[in-house]
Protein backbone atom coordinates (compact mmCIF):
# COMPACT_ATOMS: atom_id res chain seq x y z
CA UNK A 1 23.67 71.48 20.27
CA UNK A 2 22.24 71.42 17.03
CA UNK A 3 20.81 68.22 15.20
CA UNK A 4 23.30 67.77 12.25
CA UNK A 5 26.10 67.69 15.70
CA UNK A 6 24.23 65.41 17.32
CA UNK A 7 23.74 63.16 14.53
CA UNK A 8 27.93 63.93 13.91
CA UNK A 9 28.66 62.75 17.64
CA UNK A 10 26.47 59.73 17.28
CA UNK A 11 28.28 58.38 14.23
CA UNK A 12 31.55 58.74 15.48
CA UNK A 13 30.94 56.76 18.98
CA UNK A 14 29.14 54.14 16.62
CA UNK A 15 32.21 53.84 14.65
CA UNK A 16 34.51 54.20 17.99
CA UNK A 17 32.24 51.05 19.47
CA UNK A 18 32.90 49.10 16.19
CA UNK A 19 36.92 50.01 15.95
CA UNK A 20 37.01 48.48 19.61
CA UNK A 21 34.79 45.61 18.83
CA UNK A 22 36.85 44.56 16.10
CA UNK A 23 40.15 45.52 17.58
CA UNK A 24 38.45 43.07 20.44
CA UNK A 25 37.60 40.24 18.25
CA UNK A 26 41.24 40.57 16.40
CA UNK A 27 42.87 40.04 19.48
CA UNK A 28 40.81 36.82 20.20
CA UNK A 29 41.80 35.82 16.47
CA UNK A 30 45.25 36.41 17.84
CA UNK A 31 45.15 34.30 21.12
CA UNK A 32 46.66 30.72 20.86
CA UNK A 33 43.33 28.18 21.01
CA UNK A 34 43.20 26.79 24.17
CA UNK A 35 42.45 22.75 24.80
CA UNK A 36 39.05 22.58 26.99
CA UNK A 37 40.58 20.73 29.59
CA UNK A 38 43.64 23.33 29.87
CA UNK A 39 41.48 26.83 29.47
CA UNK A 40 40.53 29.10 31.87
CA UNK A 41 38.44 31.96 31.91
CA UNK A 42 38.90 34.19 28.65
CA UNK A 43 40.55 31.21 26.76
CA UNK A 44 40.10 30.95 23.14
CA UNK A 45 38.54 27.16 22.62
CA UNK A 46 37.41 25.40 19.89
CA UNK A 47 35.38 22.50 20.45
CA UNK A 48 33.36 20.27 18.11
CA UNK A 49 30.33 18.26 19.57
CA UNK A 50 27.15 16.80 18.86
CA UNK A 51 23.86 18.76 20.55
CA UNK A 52 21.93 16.49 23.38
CA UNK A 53 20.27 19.11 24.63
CA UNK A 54 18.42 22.27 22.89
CA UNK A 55 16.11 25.21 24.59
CA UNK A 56 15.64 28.71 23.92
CA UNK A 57 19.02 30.84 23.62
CA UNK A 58 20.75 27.16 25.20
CA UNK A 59 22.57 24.45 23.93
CA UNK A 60 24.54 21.35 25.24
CA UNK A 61 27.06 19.90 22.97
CA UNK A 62 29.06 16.96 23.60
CA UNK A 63 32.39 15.59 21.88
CA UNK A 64 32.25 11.84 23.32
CA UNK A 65 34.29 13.11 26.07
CA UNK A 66 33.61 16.44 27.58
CA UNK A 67 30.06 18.90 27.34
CA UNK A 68 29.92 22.64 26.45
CA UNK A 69 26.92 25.17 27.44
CA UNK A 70 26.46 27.83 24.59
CA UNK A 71 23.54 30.26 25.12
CA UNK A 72 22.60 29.74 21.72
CA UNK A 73 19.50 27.77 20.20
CA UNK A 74 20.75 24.65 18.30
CA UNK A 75 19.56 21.50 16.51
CA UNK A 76 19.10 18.64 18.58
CA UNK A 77 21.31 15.78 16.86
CA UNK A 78 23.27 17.93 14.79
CA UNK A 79 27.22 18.25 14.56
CA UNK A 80 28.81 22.22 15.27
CA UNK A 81 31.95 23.79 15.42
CA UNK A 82 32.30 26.48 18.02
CA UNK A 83 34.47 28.71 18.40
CA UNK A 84 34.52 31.28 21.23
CA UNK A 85 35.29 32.31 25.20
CA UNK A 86 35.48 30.03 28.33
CA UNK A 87 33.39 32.53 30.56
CA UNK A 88 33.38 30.00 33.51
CA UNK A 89 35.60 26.90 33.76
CA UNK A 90 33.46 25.17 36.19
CA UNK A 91 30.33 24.75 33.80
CA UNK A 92 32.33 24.89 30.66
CA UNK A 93 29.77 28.00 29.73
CA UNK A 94 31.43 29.56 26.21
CA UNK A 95 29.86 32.49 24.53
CA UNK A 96 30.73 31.47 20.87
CA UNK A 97 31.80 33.93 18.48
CA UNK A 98 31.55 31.21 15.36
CA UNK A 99 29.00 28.27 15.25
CA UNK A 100 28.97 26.29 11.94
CA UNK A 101 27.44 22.96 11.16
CA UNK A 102 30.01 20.38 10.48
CA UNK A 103 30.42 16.33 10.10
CA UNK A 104 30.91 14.19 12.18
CA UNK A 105 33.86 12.73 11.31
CA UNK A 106 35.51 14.62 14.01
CA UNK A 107 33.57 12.82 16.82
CA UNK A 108 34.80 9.65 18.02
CA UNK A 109 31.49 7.69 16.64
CA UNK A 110 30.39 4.50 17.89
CA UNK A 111 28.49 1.89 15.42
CA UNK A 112 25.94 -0.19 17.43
CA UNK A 113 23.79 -2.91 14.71
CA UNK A 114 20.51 -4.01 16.03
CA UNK A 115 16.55 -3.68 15.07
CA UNK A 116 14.41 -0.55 15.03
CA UNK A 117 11.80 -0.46 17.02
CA UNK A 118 8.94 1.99 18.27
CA UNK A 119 6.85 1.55 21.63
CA UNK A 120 6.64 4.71 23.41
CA UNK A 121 9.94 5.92 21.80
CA UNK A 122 12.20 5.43 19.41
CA UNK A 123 14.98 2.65 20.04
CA UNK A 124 17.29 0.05 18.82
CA UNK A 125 17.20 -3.76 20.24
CA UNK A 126 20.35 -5.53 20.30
CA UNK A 127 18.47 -7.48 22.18
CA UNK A 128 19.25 -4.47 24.91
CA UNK A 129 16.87 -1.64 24.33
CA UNK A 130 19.05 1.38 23.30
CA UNK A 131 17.19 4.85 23.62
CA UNK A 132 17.80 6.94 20.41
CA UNK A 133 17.25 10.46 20.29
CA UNK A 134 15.59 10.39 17.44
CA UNK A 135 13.03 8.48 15.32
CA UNK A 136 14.62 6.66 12.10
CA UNK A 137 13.37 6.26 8.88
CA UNK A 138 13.12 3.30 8.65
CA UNK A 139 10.57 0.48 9.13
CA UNK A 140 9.76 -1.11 12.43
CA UNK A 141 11.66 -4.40 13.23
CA UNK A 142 14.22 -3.29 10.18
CA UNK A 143 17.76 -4.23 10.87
CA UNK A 144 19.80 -0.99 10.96
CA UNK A 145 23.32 0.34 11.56
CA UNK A 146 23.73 3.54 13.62
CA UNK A 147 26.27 5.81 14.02
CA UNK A 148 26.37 7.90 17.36
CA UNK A 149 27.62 9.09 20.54
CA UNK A 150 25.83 7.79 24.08
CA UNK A 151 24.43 10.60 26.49
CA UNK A 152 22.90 10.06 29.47
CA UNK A 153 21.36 6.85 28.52
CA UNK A 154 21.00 8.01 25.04
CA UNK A 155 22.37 7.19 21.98
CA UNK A 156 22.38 10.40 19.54
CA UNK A 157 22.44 9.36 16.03
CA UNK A 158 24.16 11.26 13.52
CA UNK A 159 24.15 8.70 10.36
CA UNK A 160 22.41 5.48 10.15
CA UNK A 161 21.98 2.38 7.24
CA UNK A 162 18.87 0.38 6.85
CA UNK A 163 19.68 -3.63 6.35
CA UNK A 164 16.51 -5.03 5.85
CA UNK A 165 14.69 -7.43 7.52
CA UNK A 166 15.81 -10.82 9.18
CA UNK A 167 15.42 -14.03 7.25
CA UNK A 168 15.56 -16.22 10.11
CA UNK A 169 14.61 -15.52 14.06
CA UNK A 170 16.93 -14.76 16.76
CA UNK A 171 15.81 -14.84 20.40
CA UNK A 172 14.26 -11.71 22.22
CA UNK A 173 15.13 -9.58 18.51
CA UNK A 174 11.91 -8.30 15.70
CA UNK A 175 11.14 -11.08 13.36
CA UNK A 176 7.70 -10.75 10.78
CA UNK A 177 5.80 -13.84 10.32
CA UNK A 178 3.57 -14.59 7.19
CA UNK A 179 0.79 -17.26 7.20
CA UNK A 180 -2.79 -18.67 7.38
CA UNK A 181 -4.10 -18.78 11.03
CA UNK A 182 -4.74 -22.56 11.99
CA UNK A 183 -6.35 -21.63 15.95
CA UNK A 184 -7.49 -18.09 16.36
CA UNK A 185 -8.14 -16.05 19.55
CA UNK A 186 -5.21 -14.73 21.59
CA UNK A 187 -2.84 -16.47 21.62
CA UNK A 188 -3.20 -17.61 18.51
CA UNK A 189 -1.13 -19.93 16.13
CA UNK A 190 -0.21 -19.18 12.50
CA UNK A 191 1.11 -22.03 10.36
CA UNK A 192 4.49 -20.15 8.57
CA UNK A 193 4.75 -22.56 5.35
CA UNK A 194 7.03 -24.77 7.65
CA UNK A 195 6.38 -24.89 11.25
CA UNK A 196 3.74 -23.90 13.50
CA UNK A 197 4.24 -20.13 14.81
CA UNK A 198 2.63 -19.32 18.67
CA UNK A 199 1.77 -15.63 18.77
CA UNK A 200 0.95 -13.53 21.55
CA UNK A 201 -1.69 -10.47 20.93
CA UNK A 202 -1.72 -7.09 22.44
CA UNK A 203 -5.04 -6.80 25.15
CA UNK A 204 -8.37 -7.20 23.26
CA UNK A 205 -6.63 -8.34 20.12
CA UNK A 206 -7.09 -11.55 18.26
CA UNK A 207 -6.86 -12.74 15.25
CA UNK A 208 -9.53 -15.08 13.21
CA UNK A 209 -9.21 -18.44 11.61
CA UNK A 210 -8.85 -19.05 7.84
CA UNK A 211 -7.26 -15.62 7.84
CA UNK A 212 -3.91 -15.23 5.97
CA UNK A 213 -1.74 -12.48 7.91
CA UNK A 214 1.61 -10.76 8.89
CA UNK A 215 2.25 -10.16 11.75
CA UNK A 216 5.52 -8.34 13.34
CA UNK A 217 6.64 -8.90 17.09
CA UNK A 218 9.48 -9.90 19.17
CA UNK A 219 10.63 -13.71 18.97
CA UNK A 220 10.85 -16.27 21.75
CA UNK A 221 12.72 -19.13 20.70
CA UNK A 222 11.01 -21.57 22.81
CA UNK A 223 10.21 -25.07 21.40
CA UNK A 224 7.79 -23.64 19.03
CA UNK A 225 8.96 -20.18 17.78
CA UNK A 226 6.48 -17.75 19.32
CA UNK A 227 6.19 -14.15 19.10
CA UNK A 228 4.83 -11.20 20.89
CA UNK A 229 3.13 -8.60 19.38
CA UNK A 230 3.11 -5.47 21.15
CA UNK A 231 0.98 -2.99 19.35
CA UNK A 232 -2.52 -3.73 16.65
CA UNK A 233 -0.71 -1.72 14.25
CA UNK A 234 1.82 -4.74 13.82
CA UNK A 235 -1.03 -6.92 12.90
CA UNK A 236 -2.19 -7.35 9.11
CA UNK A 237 -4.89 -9.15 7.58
CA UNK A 238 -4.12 -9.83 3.63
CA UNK A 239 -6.98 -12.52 2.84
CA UNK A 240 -7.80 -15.56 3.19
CA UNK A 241 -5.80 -18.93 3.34
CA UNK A 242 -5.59 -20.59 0.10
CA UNK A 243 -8.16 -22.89 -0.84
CA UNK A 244 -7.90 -26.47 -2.12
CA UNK A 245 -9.56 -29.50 -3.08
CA UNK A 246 -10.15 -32.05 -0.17
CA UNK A 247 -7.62 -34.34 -0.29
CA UNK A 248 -5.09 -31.81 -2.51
CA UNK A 249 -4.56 -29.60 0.51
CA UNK A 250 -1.42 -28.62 2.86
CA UNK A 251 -1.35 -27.97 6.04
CA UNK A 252 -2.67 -24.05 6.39
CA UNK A 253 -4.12 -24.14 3.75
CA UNK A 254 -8.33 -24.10 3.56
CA UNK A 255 -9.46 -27.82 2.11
CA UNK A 256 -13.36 -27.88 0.80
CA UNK A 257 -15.51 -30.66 -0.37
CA UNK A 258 -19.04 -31.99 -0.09
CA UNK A 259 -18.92 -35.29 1.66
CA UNK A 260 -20.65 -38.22 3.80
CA UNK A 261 -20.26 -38.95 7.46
CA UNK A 262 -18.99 -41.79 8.10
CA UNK A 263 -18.51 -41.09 12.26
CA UNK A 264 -20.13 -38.79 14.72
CA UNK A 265 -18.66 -38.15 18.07
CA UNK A 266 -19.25 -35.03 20.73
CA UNK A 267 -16.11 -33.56 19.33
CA UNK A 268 -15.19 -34.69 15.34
CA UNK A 269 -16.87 -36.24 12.77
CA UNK A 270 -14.98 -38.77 10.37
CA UNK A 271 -15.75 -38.24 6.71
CA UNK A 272 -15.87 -40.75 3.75
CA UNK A 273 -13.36 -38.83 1.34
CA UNK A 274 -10.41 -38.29 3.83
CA UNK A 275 -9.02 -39.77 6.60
CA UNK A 276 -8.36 -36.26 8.85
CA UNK A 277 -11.14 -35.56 11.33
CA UNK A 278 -13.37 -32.50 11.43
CA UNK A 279 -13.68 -30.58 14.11
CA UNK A 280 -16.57 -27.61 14.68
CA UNK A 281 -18.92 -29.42 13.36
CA UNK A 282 -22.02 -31.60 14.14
CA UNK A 283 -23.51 -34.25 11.79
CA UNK A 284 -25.00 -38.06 11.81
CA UNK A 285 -23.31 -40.55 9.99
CA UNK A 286 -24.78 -40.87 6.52
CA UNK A 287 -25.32 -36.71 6.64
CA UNK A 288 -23.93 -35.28 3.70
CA UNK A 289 -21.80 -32.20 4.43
CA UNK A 290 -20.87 -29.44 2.37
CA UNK A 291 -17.79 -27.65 3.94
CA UNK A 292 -14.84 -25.34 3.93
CA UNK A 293 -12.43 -25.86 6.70
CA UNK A 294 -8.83 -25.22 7.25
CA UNK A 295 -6.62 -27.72 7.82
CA UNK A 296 -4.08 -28.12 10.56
CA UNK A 297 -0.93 -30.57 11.15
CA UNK A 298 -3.95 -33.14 12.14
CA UNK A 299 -7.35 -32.41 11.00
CA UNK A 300 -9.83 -29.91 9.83
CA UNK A 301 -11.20 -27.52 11.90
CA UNK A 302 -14.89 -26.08 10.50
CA UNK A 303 -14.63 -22.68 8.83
CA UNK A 304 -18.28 -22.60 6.64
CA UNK A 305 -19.85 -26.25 7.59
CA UNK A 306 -23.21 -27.07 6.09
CA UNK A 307 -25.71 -30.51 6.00
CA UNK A 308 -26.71 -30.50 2.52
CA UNK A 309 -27.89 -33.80 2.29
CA UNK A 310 -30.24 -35.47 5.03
CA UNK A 311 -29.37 -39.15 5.73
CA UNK A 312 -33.12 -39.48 5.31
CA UNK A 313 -32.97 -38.81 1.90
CA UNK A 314 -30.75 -42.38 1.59
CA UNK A 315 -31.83 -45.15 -0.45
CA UNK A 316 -32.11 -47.97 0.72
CA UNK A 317 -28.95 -50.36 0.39
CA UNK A 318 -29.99 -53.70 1.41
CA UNK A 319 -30.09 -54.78 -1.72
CA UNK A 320 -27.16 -53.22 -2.91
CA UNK A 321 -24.47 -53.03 -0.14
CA UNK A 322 -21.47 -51.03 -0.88
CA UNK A 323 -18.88 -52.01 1.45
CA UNK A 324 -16.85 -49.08 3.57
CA UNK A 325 -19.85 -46.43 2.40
CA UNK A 326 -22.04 -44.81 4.99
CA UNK A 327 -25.75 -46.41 4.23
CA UNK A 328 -28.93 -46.85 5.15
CA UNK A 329 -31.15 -49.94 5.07
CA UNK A 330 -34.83 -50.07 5.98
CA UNK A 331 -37.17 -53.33 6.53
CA UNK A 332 -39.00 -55.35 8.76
CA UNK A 333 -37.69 -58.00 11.60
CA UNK A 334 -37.79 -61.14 10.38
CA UNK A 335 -36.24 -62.73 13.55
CA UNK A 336 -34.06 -61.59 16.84
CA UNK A 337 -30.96 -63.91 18.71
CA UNK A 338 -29.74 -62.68 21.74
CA UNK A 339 -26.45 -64.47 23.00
CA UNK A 340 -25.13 -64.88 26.17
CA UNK A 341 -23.02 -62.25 26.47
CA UNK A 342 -25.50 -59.69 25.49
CA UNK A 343 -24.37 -59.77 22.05
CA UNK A 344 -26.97 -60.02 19.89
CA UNK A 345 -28.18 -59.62 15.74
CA UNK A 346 -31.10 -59.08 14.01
CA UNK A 347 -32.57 -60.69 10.42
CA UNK A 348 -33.99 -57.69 9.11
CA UNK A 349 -35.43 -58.35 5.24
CA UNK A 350 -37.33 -55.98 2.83
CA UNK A 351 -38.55 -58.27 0.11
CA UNK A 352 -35.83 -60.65 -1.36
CA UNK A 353 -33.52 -58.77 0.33
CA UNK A 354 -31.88 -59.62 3.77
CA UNK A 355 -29.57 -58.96 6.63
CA UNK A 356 -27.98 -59.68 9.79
CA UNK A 357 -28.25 -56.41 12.01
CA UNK A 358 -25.46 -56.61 14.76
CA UNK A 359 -26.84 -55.47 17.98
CA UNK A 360 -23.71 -55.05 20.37
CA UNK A 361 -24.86 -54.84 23.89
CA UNK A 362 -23.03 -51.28 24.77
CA UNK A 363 -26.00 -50.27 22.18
CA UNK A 364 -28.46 -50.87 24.35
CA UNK A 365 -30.84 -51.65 21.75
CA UNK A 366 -33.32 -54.72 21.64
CA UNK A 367 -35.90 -55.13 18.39
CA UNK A 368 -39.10 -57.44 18.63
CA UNK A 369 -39.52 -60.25 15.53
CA UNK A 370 -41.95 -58.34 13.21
CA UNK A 371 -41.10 -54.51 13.88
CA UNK A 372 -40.04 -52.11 11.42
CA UNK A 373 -36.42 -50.48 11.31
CA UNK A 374 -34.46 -47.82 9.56
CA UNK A 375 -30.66 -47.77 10.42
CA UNK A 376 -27.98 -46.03 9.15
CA UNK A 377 -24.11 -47.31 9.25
CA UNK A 378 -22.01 -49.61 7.37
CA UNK A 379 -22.38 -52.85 5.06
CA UNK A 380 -20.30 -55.62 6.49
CA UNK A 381 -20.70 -59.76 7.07
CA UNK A 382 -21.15 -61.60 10.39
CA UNK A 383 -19.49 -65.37 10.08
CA UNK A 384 -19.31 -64.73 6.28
CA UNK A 385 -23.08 -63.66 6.06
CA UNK A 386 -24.09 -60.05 4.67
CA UNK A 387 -24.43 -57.64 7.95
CA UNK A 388 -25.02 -54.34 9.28
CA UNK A 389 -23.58 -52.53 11.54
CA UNK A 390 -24.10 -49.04 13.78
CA UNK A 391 -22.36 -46.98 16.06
CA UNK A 392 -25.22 -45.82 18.43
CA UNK A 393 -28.99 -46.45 19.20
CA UNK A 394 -29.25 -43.00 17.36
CA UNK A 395 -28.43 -44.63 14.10
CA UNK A 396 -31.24 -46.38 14.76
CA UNK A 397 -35.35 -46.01 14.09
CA UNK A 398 -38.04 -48.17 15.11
CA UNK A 399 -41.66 -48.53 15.27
């Protein structure tokens, strides 16, 4: 047979082959569509779903109701059309003929409003955690509104609005904090503008005090609002606290000064310009102290804490006591009474100048008549006579 037949013989099958494919395809055209649930093998269908499930030359889709197998490679999420042949009833397999993208309108859609959220996946808190099968854009803890169909524990979103984030906390949902941290470490407590805030840091996190931060977790509405950070990445620093005059500052806020001591114990000293007590700090009374510290609902906790005046460098006061005023007076005993109950006082005088130096017993303190001291404490009288008093046999130096 000679080439040019050959070539002759080929066409015409090919054209044969298409005449019965589209002879084929006319007579599906021509067969009544067939509901799913009704068809059997051969049936025309139409079916509209959503795809849960994509591989190579495979596709699930699912209408809300009933799933399809197409050996076809799809986009997960998306909505099709397909048209085509039930090839077995039992595993709804169809071998689609048309596939087009379509909306979803046709689906039965369920709305489900909650928060976005990311830990390992992608999901939606109602409180419940909803699985999505895909990742939103949108920001973490953001209210949102989905639009979907469930699948095997999934929800598959096909359209979705972003609300914004929560003004107020509800219990177990994402809520974002703002605010200067009043006790650091883990947990630590942030101080929101109104109330104090309890927060709860992922494993080798903490956060620092003084530091002015947002921070985004799930809320516990216990009886102080606490949240839970799960992941660093939820954790910003923005600055500092604010910082404010002693005496001019709120609560959060970061109060400095340079002031005297007017108490000393193992825990707080007491200061001469306000009445809150600082904490992380050691002085003597009559040290003056520079300091920044942040304040919380009661006191001042020590941020940058410095002595920059020794109470050494006093002058001496008793000849010019200034009542209420962390002093120091210096001069020689002129005479020593002891009273019964271990209660005793002391004239000490430094030229003209004299007073009565109460020597409570819990002191533990006894002076000889012609010794020198140096104390440091507080002008005050004793039965209406100028007098002296300290807190400890520390504020005290003799020779």
């Amino acid at each position: 047979m000679s080439r040019k037949i050959k070539s002759q013989v080929v066409i015409a099958l090919m054209a044969m082959a298409s005449i019965s494919g589209l002879y084929y395809l006319g007579n599906l055209q021509a067969q009544s569509v067939m509901p799913l649930e009704e068809a059997e093998k051969g049936d025309l269908i139409e079916f509209t779903g959503i795809c849960v499930n994509s591989k190579e030359n495979f596709a699930v889709l699912y209408n809300g109701s009933e799933t399809i197998v197409v050996f076809e490679t799809l986009e997960s999420g998306r909505v099709y059309k397909i048209r085509g042949k039930l090839t077995d009833p039992d595993k709804n397999y169809v071998e689609a003929f048309e596939i087009n993208q379509t909306s979803p309108k046709a689906l039965p859609v369920e709305t489900v409003t909650g928060a976005y959220w990311v830990d390992d996946y992608c999901q939606l808190l109602t409180p419940q955690r909803i699985s999505l099968n895909t990742c939103l854009n949108a920001s973490k803890g953001e209210r949102v509104i989905i639009e979907g169909l469930y699948y095997n524990k999934r929800f598959y979103v096909v359209n979705y609005t972003r609300l914004g984030f929560e003004n107020s906390p509800e219990d177990h949902m994402p809520f974002v904090i703002a605010g200067s941290v009043i006790y650091g470490g883990n947990p630590a407590t942030i101080w929101d503008g109104d109330e104090e805030v309890k927060v709860y840091l992922p494993y080798k996190q903490s956060l620092k005090v003084g530091d002015y931060v947002e921070v985004l977790g799930t809320a516990k509405l216990y009886s102080t609002l606490t949240i839970y950070v799960n992941d660093k990445s939820d954790i910003r620093v923005l600055g500092r606290a604010r910082k404010s005059p002693i005496g001019e500052e709120k609560i959060g806020e970061i109060a400095y000064g340079a002031c005297a001591v007017k108490k000393s114990t193992k825990t707080y000293i007491s200061l001469d310009c306000t009445s809150i007590p600082l904490y992380g700090f050691s002085a003597r009374v009559g040290d003056a102290v520079q300091f920044e510290a942040i304040r919380r609902r009661n006191s001042l906790y020590c941020l940058e804490c410095k002595v920059s005046r020794l109470r050494e460098a006093l002058e001496n006061s008793i000849c010019n006591p200034i009542p209420d005023q962390p002093s120091k007076i210096e001069g020689r005993v002129a005479w020593v009474k002891v009273y019964s109950n271990g209660f005793g006082i002391a004239n000490i005088t430094n030229g003209n100048c004299w007073t009565l130096l109460k020597l409570p017993k819990s002191i533990g303190v006894t002076l000889e008549e012609g010794g020198h001291v140096v104390a440091f404490g507080f002008h005050t009288t004793y039965r209406e006579m100028p007098a002296f008093e300290i807190a400890s046999k520390e504020d005290m130096i003799t020779d």
